[in-house]
C-alpha atoms as a PDB file:
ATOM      1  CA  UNK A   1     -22.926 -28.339 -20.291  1.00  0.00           C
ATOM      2  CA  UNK A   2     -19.755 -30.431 -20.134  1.00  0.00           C
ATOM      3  CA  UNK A   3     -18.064 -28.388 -22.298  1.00  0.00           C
ATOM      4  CA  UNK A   4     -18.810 -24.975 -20.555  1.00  0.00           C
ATOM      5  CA  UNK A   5     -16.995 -26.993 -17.449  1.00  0.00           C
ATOM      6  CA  UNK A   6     -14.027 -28.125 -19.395  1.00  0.00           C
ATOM      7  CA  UNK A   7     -13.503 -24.348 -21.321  1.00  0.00           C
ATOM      8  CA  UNK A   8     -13.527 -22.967 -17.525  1.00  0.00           C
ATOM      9  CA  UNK A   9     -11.196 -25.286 -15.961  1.00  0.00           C
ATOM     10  CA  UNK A  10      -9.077 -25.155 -19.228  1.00  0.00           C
ATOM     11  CA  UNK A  11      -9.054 -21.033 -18.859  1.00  0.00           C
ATOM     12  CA  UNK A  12      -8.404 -21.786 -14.850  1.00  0.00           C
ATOM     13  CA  UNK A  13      -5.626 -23.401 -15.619  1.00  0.00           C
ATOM     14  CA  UNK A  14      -4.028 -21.056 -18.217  1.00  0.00           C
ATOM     15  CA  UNK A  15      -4.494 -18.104 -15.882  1.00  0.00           C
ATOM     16  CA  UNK A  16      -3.027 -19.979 -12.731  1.00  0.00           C
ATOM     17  CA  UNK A  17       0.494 -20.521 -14.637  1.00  0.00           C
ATOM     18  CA  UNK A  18       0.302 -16.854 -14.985  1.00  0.00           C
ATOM     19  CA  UNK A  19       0.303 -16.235 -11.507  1.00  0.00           C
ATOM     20  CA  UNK A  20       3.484 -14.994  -9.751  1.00  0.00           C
ATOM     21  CA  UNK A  21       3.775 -17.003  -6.949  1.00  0.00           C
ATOM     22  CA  UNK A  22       5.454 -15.701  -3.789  1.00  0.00           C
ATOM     23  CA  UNK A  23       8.891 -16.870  -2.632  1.00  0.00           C
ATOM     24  CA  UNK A  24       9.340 -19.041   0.520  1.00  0.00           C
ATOM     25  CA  UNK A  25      10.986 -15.551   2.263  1.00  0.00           C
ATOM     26  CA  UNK A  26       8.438 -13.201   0.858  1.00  0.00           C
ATOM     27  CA  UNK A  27       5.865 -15.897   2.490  1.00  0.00           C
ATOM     28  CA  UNK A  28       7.293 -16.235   5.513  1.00  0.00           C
ATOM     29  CA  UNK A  29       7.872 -12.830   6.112  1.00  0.00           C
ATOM     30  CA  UNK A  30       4.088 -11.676   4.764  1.00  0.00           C
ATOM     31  CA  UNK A  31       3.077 -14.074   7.177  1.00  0.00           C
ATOM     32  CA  UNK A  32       5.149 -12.757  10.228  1.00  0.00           C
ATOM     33  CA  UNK A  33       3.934  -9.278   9.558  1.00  0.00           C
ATOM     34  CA  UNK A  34      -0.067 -10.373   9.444  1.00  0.00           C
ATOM     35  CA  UNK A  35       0.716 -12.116  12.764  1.00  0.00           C
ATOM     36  CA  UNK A  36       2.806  -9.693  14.537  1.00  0.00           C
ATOM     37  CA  UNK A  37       0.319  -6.987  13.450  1.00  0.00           C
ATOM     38  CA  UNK A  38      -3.068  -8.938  14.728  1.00  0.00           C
ATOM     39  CA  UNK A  39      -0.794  -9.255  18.076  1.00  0.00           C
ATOM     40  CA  UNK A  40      -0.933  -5.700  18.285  1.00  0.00           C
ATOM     41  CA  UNK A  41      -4.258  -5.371  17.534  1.00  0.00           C
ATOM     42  CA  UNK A  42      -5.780  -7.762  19.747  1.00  0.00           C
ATOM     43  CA  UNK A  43      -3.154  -6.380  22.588  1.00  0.00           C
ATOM     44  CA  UNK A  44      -4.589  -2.509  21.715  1.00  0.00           C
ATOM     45  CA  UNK A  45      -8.257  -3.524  22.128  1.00  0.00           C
ATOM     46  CA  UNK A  46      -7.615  -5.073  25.280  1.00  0.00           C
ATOM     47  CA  UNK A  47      -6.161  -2.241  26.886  1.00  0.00           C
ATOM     48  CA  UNK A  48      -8.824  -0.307  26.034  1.00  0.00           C
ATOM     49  CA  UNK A  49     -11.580  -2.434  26.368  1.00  0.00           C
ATOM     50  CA  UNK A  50      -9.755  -2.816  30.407  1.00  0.00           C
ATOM     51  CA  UNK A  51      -9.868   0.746  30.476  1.00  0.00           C
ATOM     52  CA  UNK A  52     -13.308   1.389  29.507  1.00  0.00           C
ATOM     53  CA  UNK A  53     -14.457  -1.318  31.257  1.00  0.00           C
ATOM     54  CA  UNK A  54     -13.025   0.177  34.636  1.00  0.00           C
ATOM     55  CA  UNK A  55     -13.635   3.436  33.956  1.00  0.00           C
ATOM     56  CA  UNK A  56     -17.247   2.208  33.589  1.00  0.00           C
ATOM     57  CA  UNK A  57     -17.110   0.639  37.043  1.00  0.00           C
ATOM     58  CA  UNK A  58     -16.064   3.462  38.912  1.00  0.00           C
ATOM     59  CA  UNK A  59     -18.985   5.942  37.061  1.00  0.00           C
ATOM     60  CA  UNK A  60     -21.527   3.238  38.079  1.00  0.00           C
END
């Protein structure tokens, strides 16, 4: 059993150095996209969740 866990972390640690990791800039500008885009989002399904919702006053 101890050496299934040592082969794994061994491979998980061969295949992590393969990884290419992202720059600081590409990071920070995923990262600004995700957040300006959920700002969006959120602002879009508030408007029309306000609509609805008063749309849904004035039937009933």
């Amino acid at each position: 059993m101890i050496g299934k866990v040592t082969k794994y972390l061994s491979d998980v640690h061969k295949e992590t150095k393969k990884v290419i990791w992202p720059t600081r800039n590409e990071l920070v500008e995923s990262s600004t996209v995700v957040v300006v885009l959920s700002l969006l989002m959120a602002t879009f399904v508030f408007i029309i969740d306000y609509l609805l919702n008063t749309i849904l006053k004035l039937i009933l």
